[in-house]
Protein backbone atom coordinates (compact mmCIF):
# COMPACT_ATOMS: atom_id res chain seq x y z
CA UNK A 1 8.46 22.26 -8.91
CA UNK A 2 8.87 18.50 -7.31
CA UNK A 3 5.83 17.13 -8.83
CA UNK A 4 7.32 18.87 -12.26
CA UNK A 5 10.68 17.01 -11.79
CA UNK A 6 9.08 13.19 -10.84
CA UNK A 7 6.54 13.59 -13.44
CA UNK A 8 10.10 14.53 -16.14
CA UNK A 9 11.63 11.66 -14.05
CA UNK A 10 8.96 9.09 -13.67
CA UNK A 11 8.60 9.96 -18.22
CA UNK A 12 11.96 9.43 -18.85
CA UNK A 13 12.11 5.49 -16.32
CA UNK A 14 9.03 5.06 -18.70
CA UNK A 15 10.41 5.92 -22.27
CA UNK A 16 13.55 3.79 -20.89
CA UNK A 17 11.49 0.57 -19.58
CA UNK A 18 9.81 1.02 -23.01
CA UNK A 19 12.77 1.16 -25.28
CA UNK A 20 13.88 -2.31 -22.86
CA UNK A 21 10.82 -4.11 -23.75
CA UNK A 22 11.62 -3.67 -27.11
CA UNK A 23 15.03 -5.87 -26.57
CA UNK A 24 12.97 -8.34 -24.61
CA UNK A 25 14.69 -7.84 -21.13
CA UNK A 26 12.61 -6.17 -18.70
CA UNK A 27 8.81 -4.97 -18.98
CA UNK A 28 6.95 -2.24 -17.39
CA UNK A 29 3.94 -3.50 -15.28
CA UNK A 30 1.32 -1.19 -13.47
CA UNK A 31 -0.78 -2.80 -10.67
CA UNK A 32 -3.18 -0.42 -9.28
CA UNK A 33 -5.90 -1.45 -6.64
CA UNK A 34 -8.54 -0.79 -4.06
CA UNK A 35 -9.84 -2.72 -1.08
CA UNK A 36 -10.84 -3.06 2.59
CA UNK A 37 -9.47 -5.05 5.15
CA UNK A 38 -11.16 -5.99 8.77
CA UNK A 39 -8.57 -4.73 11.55
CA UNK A 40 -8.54 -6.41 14.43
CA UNK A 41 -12.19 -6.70 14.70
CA UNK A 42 -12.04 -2.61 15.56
CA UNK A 43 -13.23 -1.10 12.33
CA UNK A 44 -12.12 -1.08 8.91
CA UNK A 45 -9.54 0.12 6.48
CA UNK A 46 -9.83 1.66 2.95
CA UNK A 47 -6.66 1.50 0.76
CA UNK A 48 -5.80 2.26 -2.38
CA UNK A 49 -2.46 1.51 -3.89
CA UNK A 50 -0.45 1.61 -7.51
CA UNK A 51 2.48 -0.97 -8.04
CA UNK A 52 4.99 0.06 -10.65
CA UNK A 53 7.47 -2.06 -11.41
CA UNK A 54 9.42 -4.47 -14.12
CA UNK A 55 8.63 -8.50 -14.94
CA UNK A 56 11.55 -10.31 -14.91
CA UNK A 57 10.06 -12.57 -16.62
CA UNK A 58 6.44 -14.24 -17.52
CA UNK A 59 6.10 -15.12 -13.48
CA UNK A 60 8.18 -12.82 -11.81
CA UNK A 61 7.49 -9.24 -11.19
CA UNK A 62 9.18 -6.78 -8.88
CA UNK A 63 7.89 -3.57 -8.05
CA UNK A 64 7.54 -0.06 -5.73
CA UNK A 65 4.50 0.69 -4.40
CA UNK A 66 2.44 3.85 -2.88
CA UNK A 67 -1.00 4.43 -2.16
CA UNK A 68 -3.28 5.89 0.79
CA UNK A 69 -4.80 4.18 2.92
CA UNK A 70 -7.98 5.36 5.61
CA UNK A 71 -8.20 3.04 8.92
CA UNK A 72 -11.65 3.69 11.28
CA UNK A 73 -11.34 1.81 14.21
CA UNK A 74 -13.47 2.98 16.79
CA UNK A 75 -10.97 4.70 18.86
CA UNK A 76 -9.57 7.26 16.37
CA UNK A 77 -9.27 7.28 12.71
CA UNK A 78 -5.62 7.33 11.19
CA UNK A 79 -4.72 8.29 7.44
CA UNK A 80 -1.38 6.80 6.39
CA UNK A 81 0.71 6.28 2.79
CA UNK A 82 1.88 3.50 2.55
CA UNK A 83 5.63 2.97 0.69
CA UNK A 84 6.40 -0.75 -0.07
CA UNK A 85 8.75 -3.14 -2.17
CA UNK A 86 6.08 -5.45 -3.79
CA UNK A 87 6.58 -9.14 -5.27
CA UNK A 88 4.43 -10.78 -7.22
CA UNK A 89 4.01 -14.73 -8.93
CA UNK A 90 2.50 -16.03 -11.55
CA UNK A 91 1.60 -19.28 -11.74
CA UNK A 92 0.42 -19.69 -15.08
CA UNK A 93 1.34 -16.47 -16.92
CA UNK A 94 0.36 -17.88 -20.50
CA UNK A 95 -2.84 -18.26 -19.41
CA UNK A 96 -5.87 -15.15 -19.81
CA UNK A 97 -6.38 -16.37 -16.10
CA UNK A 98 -3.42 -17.16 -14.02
CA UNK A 99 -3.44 -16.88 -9.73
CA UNK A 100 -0.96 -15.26 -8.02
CA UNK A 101 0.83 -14.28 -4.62
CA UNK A 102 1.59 -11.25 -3.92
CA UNK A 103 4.06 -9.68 -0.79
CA UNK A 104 3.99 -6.03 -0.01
CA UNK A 105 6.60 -4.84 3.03
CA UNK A 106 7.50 -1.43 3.28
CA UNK A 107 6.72 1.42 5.57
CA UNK A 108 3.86 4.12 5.77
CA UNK A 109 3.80 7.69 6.88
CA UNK A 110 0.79 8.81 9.27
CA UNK A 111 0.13 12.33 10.51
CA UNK A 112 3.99 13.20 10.86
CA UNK A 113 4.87 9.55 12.55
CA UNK A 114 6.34 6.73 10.54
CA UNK A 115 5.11 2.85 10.43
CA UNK A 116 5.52 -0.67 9.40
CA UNK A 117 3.17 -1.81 6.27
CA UNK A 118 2.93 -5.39 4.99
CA UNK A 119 0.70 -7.93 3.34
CA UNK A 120 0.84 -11.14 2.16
CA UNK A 121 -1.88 -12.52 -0.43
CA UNK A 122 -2.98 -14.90 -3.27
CA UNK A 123 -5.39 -14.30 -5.79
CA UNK A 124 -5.91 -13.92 -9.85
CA UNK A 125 -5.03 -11.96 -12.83
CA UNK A 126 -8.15 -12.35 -15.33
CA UNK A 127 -6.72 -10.31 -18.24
CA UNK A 128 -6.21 -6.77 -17.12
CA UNK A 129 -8.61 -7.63 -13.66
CA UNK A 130 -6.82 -8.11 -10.85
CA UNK A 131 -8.10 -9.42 -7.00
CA UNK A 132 -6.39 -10.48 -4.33
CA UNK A 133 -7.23 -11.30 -0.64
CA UNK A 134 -4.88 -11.96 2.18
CA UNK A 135 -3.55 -10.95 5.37
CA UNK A 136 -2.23 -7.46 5.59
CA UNK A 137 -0.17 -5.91 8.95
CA UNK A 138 0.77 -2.49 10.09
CA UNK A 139 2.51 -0.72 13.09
CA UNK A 140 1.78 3.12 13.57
CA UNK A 141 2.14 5.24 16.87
CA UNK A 142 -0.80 7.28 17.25
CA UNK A 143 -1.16 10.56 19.21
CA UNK A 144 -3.75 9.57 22.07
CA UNK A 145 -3.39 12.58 23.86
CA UNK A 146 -5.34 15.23 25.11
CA UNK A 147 -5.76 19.20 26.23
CA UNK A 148 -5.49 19.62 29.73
CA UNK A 149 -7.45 21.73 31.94
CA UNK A 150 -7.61 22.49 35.43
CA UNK A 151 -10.38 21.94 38.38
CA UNK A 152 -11.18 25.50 37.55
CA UNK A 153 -12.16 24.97 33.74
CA UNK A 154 -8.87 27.00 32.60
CA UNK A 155 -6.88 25.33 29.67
CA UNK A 156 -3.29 24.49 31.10
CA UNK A 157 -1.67 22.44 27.79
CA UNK A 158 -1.56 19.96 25.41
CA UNK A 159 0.03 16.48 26.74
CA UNK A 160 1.24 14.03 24.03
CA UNK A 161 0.77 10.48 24.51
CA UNK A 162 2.15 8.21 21.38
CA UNK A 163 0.65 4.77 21.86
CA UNK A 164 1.84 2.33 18.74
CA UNK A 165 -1.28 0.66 17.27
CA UNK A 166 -0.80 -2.51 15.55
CA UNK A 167 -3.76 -2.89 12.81
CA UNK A 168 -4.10 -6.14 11.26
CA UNK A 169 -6.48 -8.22 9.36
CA UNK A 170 -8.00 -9.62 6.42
CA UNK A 171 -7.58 -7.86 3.23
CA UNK A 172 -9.79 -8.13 0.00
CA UNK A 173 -8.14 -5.76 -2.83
CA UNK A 174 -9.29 -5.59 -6.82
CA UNK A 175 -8.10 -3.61 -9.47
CA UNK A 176 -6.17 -3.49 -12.78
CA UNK A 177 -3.15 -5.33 -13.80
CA UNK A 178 -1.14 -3.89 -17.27
């Protein structure tokens, strides 16, 4: 019943942002992308995230984000989603190829525990091909706890230990701009 509702909702913004681009003020952009990023020298992260959002104009465009994202340090492996306010500029929007920056902050959701979710980086619109590279940061608390059992072998409990982990690194990201 929820999906049914956003899926009426997210039609109608749509048909809306259309009928706008028709008067010239606002138009409906789409950003979607993949990518990896090095964290911390630990392992790696596998993300994949969809902008939606309205240009302001030929260099501006404001958007809100969502996507999933995999880290695999070598300690433990998270999932999160990602929810961000995204910013993008174009340098040279006339252009077929035109570079960009691009900020992402937000939050993210991992196993029941919220987060912190940014990135900051430049790159290229080539036509509808999009990349981008950059630096991206995260805060999530991890579970790093453990079953306890006794001298005897016998299980005795669960203990929870959140730690916060602090992922960071170098992001490369490509996809398709509309």
């Amino acid at each position: 019943m929820r999906a049914t509702i956003f899926s009426v909702v997210f039609l109608l913004a749509s048909v809306s942002l259309s009928a706008q681009k028709n008067e010239k003020r606002f138009v409906y952009s789409n950003i979607t992308e993949i990518g990896l990023s090095a964290l911390n020298f630990e392992g790696f992260s596998y993300e994949a995230t969809s902008v939606h959002g309205i240009l302001l104009d030929k260099k501006h465009n404001l958007g809100i984000g969502i996507g999933f994202g995999f880290n695999m340090p070598h300690n433990s492996n998270v999932a999160y989603i990602p929810l961000f306010f995204n910013y993008r500029f174009y340098f040279k929007p006339e252009k077929s190829f035109s570079p960009c920056i691009n900020l992402a902050i937000g939050g993210l959701l991992a196993e029941y525990k919220g987060g912190f979710y940014s990135s900051f980086t430049g790159g290229f619109k080539a036509g509808v091909f999009s990349f981008s590279s950059g630096i991206s940061l995260m805060a999530v608390k991890i579970d790093d706890g453990g079953w306890i059992y006794s001298q005897s072998g016998e299980l005795e409990g669960f203990v929870s230990d959140y730690k916060w982990y602090y992922p960071f690194g170098i992001i490369l990201k490509w996809g398709f701009a509309f």
